[in-house]
PDB file of N, CA and C in Angstrom:
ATOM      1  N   UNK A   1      18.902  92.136 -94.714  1.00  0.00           N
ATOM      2  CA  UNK A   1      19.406  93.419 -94.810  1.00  0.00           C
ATOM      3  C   UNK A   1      18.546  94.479 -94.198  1.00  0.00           C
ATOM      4  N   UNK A   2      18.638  95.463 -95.315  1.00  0.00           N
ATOM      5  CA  UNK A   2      17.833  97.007 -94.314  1.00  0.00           C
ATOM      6  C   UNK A   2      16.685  96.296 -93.995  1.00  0.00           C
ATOM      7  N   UNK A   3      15.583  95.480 -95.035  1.00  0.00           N
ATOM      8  CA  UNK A   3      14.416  95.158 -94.691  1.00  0.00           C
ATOM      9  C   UNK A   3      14.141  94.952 -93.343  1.00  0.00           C
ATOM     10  N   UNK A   4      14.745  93.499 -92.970  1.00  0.00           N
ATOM     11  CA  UNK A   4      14.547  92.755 -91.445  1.00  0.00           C
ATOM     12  C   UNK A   4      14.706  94.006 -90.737  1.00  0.00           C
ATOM     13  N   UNK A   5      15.814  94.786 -90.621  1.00  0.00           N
ATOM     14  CA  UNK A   5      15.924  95.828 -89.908  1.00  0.00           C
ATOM     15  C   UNK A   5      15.021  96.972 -89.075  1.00  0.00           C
ATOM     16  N   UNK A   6      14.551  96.972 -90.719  1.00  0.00           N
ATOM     17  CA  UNK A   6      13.305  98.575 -90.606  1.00  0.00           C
ATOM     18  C   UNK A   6      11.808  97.581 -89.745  1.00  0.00           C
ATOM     19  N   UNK A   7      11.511  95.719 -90.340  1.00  0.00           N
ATOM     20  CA  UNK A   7      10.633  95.190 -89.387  1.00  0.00           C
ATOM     21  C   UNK A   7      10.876  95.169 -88.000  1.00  0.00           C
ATOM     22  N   UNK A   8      12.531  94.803 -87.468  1.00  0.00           N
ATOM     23  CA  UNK A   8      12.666  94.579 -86.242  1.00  0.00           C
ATOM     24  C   UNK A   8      12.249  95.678 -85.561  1.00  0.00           C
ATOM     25  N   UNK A   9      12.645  97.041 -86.100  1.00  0.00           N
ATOM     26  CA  UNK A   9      12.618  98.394 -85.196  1.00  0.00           C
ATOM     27  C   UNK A   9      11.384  98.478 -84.841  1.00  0.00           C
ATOM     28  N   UNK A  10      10.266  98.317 -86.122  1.00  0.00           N
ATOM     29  CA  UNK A  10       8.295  97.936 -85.984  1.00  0.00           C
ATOM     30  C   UNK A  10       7.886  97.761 -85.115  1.00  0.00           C
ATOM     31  N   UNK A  11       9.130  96.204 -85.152  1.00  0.00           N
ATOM     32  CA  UNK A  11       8.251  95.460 -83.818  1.00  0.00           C
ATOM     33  C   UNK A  11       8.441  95.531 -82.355  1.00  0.00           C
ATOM     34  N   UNK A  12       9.550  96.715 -82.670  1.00  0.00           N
ATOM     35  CA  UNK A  12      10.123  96.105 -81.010  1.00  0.00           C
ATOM     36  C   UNK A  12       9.515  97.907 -81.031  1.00  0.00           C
ATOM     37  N   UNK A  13       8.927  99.036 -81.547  1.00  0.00           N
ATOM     38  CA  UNK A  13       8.581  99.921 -81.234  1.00  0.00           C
ATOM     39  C   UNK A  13       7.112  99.344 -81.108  1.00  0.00           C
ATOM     40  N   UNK A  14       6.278  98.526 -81.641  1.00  0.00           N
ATOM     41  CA  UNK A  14       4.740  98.204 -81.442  1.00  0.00           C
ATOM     42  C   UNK A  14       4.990  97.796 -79.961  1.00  0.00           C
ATOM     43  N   UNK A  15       5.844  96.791 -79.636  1.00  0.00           N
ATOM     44  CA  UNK A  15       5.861  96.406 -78.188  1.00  0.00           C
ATOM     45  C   UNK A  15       5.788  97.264 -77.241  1.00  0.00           C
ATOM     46  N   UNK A  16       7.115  98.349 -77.425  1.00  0.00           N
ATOM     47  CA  UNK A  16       6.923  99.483 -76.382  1.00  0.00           C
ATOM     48  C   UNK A  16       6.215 100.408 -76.360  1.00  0.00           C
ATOM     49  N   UNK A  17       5.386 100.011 -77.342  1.00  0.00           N
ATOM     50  CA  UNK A  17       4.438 101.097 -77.472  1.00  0.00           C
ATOM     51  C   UNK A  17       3.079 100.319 -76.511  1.00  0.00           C
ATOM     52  N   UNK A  18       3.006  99.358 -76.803  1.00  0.00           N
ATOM     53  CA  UNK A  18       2.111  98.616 -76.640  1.00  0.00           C
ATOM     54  C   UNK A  18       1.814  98.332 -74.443  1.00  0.00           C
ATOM     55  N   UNK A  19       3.278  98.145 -74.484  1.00  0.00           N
ATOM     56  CA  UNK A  19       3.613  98.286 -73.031  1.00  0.00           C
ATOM     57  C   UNK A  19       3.621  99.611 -72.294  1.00  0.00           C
ATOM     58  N   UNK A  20       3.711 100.454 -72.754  1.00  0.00           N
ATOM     59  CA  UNK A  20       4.153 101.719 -72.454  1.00  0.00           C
ATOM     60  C   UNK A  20       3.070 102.311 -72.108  1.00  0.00           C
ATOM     61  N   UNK A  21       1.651 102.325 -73.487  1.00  0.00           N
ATOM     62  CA  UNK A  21       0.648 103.208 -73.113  1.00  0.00           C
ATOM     63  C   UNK A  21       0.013 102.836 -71.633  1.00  0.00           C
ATOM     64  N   UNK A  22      -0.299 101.415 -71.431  1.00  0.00           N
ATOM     65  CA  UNK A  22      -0.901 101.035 -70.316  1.00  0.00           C
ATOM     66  C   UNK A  22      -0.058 101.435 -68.974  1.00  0.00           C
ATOM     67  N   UNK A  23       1.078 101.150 -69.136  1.00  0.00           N
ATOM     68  CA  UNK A  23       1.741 101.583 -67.790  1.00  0.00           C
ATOM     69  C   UNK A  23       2.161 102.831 -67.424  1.00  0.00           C
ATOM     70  N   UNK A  24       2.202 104.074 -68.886  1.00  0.00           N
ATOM     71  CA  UNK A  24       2.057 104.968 -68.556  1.00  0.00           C
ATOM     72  C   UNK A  24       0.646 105.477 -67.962  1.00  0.00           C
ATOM     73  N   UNK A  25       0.012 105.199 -68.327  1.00  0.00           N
ATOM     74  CA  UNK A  25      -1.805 105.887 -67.692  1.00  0.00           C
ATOM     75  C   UNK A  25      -2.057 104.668 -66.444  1.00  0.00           C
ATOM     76  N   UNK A  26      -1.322 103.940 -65.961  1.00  0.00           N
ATOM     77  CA  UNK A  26      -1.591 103.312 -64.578  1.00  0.00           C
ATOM     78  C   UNK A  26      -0.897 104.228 -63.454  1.00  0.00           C
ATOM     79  N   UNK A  27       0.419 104.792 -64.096  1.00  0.00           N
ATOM     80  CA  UNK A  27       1.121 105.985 -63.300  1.00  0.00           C
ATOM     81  C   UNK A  27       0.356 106.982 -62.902  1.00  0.00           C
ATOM     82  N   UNK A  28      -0.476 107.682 -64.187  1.00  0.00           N
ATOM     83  CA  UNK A  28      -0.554 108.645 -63.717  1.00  0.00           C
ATOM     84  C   UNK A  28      -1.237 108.395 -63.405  1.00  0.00           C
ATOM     85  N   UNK A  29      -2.515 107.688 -63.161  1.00  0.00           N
ATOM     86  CA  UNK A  29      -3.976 107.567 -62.465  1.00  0.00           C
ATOM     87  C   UNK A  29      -3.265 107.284 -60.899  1.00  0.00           C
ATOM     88  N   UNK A  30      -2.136 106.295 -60.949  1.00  0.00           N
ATOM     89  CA  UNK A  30      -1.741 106.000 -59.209  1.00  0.00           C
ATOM     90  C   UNK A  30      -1.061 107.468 -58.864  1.00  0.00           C
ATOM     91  N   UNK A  31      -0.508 108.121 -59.497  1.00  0.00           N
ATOM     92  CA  UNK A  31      -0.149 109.564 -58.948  1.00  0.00           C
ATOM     93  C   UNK A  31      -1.028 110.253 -58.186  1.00  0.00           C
ATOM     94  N   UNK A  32      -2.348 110.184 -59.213  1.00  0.00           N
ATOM     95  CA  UNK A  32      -3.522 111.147 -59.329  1.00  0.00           C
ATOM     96  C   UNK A  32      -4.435 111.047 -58.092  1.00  0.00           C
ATOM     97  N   UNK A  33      -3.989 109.946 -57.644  1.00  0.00           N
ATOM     98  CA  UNK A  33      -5.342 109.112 -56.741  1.00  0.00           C
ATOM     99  C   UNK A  33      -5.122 108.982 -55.404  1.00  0.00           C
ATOM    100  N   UNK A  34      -3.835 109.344 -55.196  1.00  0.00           N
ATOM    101  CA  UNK A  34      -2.948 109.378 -54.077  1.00  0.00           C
ATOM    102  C   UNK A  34      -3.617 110.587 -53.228  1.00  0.00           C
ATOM    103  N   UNK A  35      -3.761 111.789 -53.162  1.00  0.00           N
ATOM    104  CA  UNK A  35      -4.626 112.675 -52.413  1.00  0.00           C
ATOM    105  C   UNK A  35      -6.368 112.485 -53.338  1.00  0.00           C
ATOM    106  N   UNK A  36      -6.813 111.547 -53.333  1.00  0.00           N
ATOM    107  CA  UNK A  36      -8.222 110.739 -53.723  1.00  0.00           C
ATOM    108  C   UNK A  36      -8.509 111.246 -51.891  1.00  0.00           C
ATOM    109  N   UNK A  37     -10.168 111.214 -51.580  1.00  0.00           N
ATOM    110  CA  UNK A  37     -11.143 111.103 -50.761  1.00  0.00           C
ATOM    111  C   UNK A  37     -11.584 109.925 -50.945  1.00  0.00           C
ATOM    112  N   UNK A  38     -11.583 109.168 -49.560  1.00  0.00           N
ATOM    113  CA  UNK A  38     -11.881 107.927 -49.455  1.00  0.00           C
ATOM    114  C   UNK A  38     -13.867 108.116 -49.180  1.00  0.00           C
ATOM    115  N   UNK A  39     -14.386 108.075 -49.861  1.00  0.00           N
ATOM    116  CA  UNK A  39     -15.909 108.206 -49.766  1.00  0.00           C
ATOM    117  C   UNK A  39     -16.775 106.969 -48.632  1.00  0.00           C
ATOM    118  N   UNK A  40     -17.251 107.391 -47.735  1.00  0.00           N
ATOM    119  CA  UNK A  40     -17.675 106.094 -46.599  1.00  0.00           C
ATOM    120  C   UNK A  40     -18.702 105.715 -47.559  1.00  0.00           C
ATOM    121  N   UNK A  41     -18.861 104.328 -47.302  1.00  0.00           N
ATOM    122  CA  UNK A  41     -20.111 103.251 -47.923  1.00  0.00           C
ATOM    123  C   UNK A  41     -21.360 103.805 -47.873  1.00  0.00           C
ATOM    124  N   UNK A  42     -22.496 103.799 -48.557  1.00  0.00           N
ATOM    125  CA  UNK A  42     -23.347 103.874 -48.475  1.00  0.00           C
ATOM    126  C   UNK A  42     -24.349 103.399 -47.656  1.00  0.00           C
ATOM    127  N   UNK A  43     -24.581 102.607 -47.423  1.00  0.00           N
ATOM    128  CA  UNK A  43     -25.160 101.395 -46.066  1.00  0.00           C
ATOM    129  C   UNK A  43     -23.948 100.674 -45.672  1.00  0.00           C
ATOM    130  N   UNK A  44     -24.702 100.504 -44.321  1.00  0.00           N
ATOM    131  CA  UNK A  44     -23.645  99.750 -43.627  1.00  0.00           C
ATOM    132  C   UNK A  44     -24.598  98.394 -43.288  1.00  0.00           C
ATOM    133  N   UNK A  45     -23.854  97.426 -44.135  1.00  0.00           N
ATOM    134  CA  UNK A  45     -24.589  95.743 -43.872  1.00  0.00           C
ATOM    135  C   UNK A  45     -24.070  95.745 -42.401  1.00  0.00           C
ATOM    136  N   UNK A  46     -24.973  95.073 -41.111  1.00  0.00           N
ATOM    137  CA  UNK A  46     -24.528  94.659 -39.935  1.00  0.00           C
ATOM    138  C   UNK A  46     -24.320  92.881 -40.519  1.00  0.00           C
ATOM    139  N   UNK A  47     -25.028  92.124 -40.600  1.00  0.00           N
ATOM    140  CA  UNK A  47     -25.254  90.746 -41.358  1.00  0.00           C
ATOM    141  C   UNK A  47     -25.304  90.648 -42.217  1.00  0.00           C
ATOM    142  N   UNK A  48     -25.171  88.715 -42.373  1.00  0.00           N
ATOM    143  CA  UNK A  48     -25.701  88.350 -43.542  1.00  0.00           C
ATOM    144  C   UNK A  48     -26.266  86.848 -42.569  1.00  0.00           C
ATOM    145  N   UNK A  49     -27.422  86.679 -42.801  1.00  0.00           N
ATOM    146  CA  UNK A  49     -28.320  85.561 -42.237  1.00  0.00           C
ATOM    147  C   UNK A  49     -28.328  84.160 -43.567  1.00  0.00           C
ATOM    148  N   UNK A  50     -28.167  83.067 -43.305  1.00  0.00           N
ATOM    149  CA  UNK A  50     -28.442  81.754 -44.269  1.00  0.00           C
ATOM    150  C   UNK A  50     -29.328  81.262 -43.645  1.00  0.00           C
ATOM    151  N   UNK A  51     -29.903  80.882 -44.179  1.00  0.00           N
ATOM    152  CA  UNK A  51     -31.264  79.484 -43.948  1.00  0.00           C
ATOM    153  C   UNK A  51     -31.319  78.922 -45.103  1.00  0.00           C
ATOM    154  N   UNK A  52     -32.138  77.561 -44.428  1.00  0.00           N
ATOM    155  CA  UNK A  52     -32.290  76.525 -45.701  1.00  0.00           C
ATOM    156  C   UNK A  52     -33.394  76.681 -46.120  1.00  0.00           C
ATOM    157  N   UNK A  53     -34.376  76.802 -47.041  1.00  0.00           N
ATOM    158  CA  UNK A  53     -35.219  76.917 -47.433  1.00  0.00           C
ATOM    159  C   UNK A  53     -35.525  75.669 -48.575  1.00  0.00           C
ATOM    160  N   UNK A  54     -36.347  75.194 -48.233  1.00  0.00           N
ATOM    161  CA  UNK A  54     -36.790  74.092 -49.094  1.00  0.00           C
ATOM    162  C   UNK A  54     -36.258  73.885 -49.933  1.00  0.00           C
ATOM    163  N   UNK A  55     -34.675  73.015 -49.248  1.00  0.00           N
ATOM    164  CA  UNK A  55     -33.020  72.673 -49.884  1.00  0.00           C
ATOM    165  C   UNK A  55     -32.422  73.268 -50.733  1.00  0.00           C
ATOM    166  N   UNK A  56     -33.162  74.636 -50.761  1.00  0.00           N
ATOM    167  CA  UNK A  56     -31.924  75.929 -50.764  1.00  0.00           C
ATOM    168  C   UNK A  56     -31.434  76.811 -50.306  1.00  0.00           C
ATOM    169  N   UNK A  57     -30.550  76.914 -50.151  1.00  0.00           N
ATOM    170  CA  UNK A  57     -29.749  78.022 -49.042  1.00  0.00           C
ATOM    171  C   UNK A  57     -30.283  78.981 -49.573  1.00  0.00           C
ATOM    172  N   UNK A  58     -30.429  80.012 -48.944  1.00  0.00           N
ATOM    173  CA  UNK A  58     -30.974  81.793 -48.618  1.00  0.00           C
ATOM    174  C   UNK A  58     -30.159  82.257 -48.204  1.00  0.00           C
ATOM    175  N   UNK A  59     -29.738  83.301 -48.477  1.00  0.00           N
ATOM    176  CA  UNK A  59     -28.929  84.324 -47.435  1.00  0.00           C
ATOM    177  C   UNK A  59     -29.573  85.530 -47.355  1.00  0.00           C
ATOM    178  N   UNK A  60     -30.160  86.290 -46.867  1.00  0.00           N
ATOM    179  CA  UNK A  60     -30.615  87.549 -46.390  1.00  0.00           C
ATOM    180  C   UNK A  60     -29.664  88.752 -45.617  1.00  0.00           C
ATOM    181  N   UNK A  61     -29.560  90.058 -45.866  1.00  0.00           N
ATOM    182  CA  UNK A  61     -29.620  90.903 -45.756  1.00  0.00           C
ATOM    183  C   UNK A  61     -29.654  91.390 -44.277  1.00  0.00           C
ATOM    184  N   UNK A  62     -29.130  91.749 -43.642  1.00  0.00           N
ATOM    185  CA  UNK A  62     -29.432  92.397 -42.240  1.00  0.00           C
ATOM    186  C   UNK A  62     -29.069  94.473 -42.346  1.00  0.00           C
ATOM    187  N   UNK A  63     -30.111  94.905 -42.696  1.00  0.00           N
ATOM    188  CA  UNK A  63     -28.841  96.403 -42.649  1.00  0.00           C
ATOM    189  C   UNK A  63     -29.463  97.234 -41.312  1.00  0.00           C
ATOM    190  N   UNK A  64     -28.002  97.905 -41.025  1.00  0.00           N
ATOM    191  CA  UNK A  64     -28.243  98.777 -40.198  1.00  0.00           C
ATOM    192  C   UNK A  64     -29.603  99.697 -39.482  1.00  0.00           C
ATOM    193  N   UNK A  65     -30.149  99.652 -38.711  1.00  0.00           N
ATOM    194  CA  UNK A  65     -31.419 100.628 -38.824  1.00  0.00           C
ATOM    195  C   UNK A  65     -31.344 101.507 -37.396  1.00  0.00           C
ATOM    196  N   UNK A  66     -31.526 102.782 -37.831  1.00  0.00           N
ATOM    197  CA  UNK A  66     -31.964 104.052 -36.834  1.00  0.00           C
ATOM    198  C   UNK A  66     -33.402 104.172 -36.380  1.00  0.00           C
ATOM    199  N   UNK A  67     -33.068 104.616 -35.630  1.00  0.00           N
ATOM    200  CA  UNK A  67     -34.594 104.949 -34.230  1.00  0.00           C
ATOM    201  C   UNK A  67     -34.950 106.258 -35.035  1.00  0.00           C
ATOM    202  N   UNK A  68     -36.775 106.004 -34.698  1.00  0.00           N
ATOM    203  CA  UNK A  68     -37.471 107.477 -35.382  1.00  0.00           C
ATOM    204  C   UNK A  68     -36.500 108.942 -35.278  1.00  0.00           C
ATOM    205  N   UNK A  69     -36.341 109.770 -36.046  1.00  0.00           N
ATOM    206  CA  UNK A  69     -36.025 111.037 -35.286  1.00  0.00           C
ATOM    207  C   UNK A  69     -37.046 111.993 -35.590  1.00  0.00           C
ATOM    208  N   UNK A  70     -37.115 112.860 -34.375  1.00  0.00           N
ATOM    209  CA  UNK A  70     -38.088 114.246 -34.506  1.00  0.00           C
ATOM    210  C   UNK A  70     -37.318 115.154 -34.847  1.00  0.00           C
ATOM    211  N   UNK A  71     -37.613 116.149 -35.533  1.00  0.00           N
ATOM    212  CA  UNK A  71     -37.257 117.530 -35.569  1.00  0.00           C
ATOM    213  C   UNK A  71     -37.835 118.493 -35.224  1.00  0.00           C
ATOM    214  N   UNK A  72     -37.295 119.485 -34.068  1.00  0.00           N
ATOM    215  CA  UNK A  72     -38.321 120.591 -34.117  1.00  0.00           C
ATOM    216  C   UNK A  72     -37.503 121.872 -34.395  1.00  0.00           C
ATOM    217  N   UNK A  73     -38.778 122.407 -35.138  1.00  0.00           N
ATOM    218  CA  UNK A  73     -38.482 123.842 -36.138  1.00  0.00           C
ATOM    219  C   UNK A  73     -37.972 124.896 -34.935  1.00  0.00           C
TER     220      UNK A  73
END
Protein backbone atom coordinates (compact mmCIF):
# COMPACT_ATOMS: atom_id res chain seq x y z
CA UNK A 1 0.00 0.00 0.00
CA UNK A 2 0.86 3.78 0.74
CA UNK A 3 4.05 2.34 2.47
CA UNK A 4 5.87 0.64 -0.72
CA UNK A 5 4.72 3.76 -2.34
CA UNK A 6 6.14 6.62 -0.16
CA UNK A 7 9.70 3.91 -0.37
CA UNK A 8 9.45 3.70 -4.15
CA UNK A 9 9.18 7.62 -4.58
CA UNK A 10 12.69 7.55 -1.91
CA UNK A 11 14.20 5.59 -4.07
CA UNK A 12 13.68 6.55 -7.33
CA UNK A 13 14.15 10.40 -5.95
CA UNK A 14 17.76 9.17 -4.16
CA UNK A 15 18.59 7.94 -7.74
CA UNK A 16 17.84 11.16 -9.45
CA UNK A 17 19.19 12.82 -7.13
CA UNK A 18 22.10 10.87 -7.05
CA UNK A 19 22.46 11.09 -10.95
CA UNK A 20 21.54 14.47 -11.30
CA UNK A 21 24.01 16.22 -8.89
CA UNK A 22 27.04 14.87 -10.86
CA UNK A 23 25.75 15.58 -14.25
CA UNK A 24 24.44 18.68 -13.32
CA UNK A 25 28.01 20.23 -12.14
CA UNK A 26 29.73 18.33 -15.27
CA UNK A 27 27.39 20.84 -17.34
CA UNK A 28 28.12 23.55 -15.87
CA UNK A 29 31.88 23.18 -15.47
CA UNK A 30 31.70 22.04 -19.56
CA UNK A 31 29.70 25.35 -20.11
CA UNK A 32 32.15 27.24 -17.99
CA UNK A 33 35.30 26.01 -19.63
CA UNK A 34 34.34 26.51 -23.06
CA UNK A 35 35.87 30.25 -23.32
CA UNK A 36 38.82 28.56 -20.71
CA UNK A 37 42.61 29.87 -21.87
CA UNK A 38 44.48 27.14 -23.04
CA UNK A 39 47.80 27.85 -20.83
CA UNK A 40 51.18 26.66 -23.02
CA UNK A 41 53.30 23.94 -21.05
CA UNK A 42 55.75 24.83 -18.96
CA UNK A 43 58.91 23.14 -20.51
CA UNK A 44 59.01 21.84 -23.55
CA UNK A 45 60.54 18.02 -23.37
CA UNK A 46 62.46 17.75 -26.97
CA UNK A 47 63.26 13.75 -25.85
CA UNK A 48 63.16 11.04 -24.03
CA UNK A 49 66.60 8.92 -24.26
CA UNK A 50 66.58 4.83 -22.89
CA UNK A 51 69.65 3.04 -22.11
CA UNK A 52 70.37 -0.06 -20.45
CA UNK A 53 72.07 0.34 -17.50
CA UNK A 54 73.28 -2.55 -15.65
CA UNK A 55 69.93 -4.56 -16.92
CA UNK A 56 67.92 -1.71 -16.27
CA UNK A 57 66.36 0.40 -18.55
CA UNK A 58 66.85 4.30 -17.89
CA UNK A 59 65.07 6.75 -19.59
CA UNK A 60 66.35 10.30 -19.31
CA UNK A 61 65.08 13.56 -19.93
CA UNK A 62 66.17 15.70 -22.91
CA UNK A 63 64.66 19.43 -22.35
CA UNK A 64 64.74 22.16 -24.49
CA UNK A 65 67.74 24.63 -23.96
CA UNK A 66 68.40 28.43 -25.03
CA UNK A 67 71.67 30.15 -25.95
CA UNK A 68 73.15 32.73 -23.28
CA UNK A 69 71.21 36.03 -23.62
CA UNK A 70 72.70 39.56 -22.93
CA UNK A 71 70.83 42.44 -22.00
CA UNK A 72 71.78 45.84 -22.40
CA UNK A 73 70.35 48.61 -20.17
Amino acid sequence: GFYLDAMNRKAILGVLLALGVPLGCYWILKYNSDNAVNMPRKYLLDTVVTRVEKGKEITDSIWHKTANISLVN
